[in-house]
Every structure is written in C-alpha cells, then in structure tokens.
PDB file of N, CA and C in Angstrom:
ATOM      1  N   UNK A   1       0.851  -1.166   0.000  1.00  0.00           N
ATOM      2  CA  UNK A   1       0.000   0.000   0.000  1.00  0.00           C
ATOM      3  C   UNK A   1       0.899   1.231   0.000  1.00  0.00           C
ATOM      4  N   UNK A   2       0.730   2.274  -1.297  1.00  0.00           N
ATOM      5  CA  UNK A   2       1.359   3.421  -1.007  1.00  0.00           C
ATOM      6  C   UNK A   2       0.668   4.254  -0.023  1.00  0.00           C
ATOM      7  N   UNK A   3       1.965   5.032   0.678  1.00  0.00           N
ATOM      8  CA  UNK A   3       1.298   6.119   1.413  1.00  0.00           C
ATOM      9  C   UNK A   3       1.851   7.478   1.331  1.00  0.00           C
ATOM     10  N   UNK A   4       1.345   8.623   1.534  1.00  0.00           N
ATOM     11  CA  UNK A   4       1.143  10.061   1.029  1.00  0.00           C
ATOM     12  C   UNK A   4       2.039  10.603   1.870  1.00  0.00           C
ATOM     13  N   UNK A   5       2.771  11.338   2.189  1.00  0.00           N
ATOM     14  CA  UNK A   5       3.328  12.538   3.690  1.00  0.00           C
ATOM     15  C   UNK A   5       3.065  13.818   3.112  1.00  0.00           C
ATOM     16  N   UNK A   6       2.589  14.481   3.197  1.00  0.00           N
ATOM     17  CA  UNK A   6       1.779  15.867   3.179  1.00  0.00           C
ATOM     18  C   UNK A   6       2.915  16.773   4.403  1.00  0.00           C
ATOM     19  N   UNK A   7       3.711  17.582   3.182  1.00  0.00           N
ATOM     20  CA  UNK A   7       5.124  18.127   4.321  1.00  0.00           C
ATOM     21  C   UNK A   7       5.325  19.853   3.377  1.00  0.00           C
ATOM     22  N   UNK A   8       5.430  20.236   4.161  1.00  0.00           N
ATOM     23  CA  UNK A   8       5.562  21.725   3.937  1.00  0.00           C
ATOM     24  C   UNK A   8       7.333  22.051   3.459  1.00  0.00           C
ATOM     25  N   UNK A   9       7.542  22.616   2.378  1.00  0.00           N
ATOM     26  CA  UNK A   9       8.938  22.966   1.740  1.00  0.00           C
ATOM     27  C   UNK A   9       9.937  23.447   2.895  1.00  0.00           C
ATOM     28  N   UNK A  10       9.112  24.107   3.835  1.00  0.00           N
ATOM     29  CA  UNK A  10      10.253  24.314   5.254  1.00  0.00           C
ATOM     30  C   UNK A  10      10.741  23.876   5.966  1.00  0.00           C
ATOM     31  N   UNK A  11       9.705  22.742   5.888  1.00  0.00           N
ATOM     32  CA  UNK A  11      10.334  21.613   6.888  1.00  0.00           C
ATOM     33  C   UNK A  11      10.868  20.278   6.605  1.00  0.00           C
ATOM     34  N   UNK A  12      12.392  20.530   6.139  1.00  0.00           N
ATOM     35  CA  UNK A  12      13.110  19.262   5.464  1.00  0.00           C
ATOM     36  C   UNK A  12      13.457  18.618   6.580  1.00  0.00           C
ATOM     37  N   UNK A  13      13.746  18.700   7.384  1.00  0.00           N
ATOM     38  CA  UNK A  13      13.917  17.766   8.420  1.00  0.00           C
ATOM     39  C   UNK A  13      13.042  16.843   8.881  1.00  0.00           C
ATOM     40  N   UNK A  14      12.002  17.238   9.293  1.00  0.00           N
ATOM     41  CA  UNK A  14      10.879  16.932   9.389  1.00  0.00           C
ATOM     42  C   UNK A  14      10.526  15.293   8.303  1.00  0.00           C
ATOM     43  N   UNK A  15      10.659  15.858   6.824  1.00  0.00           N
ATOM     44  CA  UNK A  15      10.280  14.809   5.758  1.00  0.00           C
ATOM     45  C   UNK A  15      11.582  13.757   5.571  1.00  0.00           C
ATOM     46  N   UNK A  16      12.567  14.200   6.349  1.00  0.00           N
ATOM     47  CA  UNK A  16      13.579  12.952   6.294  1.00  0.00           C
ATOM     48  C   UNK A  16      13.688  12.504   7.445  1.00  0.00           C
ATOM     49  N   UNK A  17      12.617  12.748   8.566  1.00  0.00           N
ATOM     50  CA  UNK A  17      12.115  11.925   9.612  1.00  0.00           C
ATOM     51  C   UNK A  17      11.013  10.731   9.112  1.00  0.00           C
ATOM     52  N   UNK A  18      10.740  11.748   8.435  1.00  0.00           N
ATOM     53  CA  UNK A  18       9.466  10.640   8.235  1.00  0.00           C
ATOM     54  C   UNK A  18      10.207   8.881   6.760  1.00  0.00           C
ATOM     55  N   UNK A  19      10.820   9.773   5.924  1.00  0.00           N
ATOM     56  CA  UNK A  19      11.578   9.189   4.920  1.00  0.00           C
ATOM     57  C   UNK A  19      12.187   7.858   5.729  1.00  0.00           C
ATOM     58  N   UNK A  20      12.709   8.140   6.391  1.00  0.00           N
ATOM     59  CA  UNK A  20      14.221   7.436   7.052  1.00  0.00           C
ATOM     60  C   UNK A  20      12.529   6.510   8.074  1.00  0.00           C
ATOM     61  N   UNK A  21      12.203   7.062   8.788  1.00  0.00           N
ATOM     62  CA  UNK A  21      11.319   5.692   9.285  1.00  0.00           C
ATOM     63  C   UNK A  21      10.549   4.816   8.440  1.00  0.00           C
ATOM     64  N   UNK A  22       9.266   5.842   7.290  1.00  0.00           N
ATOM     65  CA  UNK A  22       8.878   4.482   6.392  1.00  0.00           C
ATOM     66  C   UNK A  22      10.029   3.786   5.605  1.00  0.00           C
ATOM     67  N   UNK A  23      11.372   4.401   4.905  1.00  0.00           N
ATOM     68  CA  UNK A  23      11.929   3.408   4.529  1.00  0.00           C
ATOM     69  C   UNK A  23      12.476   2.310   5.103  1.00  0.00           C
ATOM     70  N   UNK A  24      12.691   2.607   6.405  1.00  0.00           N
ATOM     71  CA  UNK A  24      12.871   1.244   7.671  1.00  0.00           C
ATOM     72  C   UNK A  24      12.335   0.018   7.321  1.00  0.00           C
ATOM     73  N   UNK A  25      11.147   0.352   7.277  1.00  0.00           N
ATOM     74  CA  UNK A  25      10.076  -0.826   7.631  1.00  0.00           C
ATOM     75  C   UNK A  25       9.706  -1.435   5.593  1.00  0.00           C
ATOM     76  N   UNK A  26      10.236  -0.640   4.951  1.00  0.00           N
ATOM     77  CA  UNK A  26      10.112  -0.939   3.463  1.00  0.00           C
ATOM     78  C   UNK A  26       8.869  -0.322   2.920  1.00  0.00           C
ATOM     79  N   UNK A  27       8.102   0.774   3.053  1.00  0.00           N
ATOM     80  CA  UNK A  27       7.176   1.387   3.059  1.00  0.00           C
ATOM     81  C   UNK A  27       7.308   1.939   1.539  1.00  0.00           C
ATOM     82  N   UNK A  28       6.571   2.298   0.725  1.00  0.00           N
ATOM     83  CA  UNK A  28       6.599   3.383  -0.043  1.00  0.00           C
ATOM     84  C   UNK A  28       5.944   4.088  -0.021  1.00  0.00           C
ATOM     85  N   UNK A  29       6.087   5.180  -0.423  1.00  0.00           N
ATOM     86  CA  UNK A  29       5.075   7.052  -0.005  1.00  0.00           C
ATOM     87  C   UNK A  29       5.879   8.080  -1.348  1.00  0.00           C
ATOM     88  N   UNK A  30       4.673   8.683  -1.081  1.00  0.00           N
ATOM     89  CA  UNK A  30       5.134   9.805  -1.872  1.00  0.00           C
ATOM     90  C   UNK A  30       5.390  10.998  -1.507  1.00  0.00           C
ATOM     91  N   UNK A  31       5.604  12.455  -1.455  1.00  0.00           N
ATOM     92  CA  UNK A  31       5.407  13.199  -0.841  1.00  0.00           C
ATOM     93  C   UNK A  31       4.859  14.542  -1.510  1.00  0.00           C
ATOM     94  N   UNK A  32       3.859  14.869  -0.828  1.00  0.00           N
ATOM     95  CA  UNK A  32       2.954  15.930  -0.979  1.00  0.00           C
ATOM     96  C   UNK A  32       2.816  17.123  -0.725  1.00  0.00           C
ATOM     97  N   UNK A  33       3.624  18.220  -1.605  1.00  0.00           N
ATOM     98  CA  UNK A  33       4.187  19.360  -1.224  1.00  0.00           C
ATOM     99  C   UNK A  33       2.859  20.358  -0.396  1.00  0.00           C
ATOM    100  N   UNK A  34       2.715  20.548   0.722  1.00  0.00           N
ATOM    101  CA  UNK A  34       1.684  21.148   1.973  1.00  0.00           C
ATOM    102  C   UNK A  34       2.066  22.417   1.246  1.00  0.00           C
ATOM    103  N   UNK A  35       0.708  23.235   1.501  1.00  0.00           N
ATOM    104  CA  UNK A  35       0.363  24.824   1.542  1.00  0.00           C
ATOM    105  C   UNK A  35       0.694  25.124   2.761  1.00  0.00           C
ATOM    106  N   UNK A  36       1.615  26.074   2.560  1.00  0.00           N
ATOM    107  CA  UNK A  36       1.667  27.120   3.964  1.00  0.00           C
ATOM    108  C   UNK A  36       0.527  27.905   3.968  1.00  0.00           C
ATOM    109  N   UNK A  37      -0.443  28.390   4.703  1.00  0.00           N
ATOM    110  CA  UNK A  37      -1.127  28.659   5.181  1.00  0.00           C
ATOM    111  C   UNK A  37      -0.947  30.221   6.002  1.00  0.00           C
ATOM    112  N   UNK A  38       0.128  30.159   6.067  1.00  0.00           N
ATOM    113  CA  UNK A  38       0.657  31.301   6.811  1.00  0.00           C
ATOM    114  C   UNK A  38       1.455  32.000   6.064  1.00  0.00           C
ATOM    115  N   UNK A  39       1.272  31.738   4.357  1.00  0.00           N
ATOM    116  CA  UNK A  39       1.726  32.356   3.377  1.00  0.00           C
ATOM    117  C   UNK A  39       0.553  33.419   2.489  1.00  0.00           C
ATOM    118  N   UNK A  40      -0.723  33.129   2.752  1.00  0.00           N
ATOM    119  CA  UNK A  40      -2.063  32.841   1.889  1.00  0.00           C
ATOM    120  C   UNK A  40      -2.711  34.206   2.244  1.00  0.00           C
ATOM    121  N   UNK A  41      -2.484  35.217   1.236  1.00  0.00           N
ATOM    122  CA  UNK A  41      -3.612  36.099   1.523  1.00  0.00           C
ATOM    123  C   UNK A  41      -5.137  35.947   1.941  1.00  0.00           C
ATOM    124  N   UNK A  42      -5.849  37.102   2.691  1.00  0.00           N
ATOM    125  CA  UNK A  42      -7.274  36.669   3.139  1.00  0.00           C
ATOM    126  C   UNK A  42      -7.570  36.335   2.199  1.00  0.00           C
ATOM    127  N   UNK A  43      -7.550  37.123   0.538  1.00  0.00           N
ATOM    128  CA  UNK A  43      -8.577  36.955  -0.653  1.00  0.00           C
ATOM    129  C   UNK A  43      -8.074  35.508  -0.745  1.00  0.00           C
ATOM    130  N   UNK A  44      -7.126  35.011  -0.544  1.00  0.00           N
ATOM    131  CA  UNK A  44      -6.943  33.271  -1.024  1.00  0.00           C
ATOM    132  C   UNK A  44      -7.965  32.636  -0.325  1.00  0.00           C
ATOM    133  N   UNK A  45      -7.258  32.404   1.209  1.00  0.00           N
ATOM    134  CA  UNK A  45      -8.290  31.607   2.259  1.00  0.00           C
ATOM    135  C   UNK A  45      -9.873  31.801   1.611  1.00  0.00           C
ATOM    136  N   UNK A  46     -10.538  32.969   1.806  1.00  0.00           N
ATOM    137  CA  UNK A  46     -11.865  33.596   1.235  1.00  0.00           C
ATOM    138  C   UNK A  46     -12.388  32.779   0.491  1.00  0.00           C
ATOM    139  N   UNK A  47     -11.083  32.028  -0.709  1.00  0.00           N
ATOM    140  CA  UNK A  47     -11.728  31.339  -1.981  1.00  0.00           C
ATOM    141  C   UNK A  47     -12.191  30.385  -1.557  1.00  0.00           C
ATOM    142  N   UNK A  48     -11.861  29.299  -0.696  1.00  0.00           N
ATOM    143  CA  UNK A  48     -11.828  28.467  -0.273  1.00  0.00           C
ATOM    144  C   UNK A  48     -12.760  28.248   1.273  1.00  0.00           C
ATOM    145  N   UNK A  49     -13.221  29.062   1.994  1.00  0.00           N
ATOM    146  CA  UNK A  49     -13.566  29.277   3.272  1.00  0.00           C
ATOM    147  C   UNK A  49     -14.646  30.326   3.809  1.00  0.00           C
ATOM    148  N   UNK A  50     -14.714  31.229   2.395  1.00  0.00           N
ATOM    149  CA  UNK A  50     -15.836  32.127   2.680  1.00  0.00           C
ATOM    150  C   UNK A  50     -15.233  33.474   3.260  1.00  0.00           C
ATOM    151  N   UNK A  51     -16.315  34.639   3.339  1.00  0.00           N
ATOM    152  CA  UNK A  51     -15.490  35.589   4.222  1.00  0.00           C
ATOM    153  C   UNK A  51     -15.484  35.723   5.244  1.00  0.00           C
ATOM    154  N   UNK A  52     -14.129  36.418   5.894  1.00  0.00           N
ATOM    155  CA  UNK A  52     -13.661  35.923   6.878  1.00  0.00           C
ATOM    156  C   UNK A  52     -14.211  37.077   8.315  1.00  0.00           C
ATOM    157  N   UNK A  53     -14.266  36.568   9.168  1.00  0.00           N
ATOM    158  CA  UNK A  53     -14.528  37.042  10.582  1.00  0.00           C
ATOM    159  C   UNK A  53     -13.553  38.185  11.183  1.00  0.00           C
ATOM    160  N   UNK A  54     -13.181  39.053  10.839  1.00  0.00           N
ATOM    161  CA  UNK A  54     -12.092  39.400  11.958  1.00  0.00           C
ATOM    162  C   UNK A  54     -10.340  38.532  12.160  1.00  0.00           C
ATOM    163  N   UNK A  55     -10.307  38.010  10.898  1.00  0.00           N
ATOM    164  CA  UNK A  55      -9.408  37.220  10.955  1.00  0.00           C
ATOM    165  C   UNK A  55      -7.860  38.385  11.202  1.00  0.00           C
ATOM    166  N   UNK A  56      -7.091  37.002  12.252  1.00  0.00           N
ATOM    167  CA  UNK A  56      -6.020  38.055  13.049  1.00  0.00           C
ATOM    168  C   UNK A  56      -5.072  37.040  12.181  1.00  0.00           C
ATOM    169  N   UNK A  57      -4.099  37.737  12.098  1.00  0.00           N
ATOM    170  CA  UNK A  57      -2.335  37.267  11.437  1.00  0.00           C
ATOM    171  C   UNK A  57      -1.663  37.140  13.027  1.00  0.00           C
TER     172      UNK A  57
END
C-alpha cells in the first residue's frame, strides 16, 4: 500500500524523519508538497472558506 506525507517545503527535516522511518520498515510514499497557510492572503483563504470574521495574522 502506497502512502502520502503531506510536508511543507520548510520543513526538510521533518520529511527525512518521516523518509528514514517508512523506509525502515520498506514502506513506499510519496510526498505531498503542503500549503503554507501562513503564506495565503485573506482573498486566497476567502476562496476556499468564505469571508472571513475578523481574521487576526
């Protein structure tokens, strides 16, 4: 069974934590470049979420 890791471009460490354990066990995965979120203008979120409340940064 393949499996997915959903990892954000900042955090390389992080995805060769995860790398280095499923390849342990003989796993295969792919990896799934994550949206920062904390990159995303309101008008983005908005598209996706509606408008927003008072939203704080």
């Amino acid at each position: 069974m393949k499996s997915y890791i959903i990892n954000l471009d900042r955090s390389p460490a992080r995805m060769q934590r995860m790398a280095d354990r499923l390849s342990s066990i003989g796993a295969d995965f792919e990896r799934v470049p994550a949206v920062d979120g904390r990159l995303l203008s309101d008008a983005e979120i908005s598209t996706f979420t509606g408008p927003s409340l008072g939203r704080q940064r």
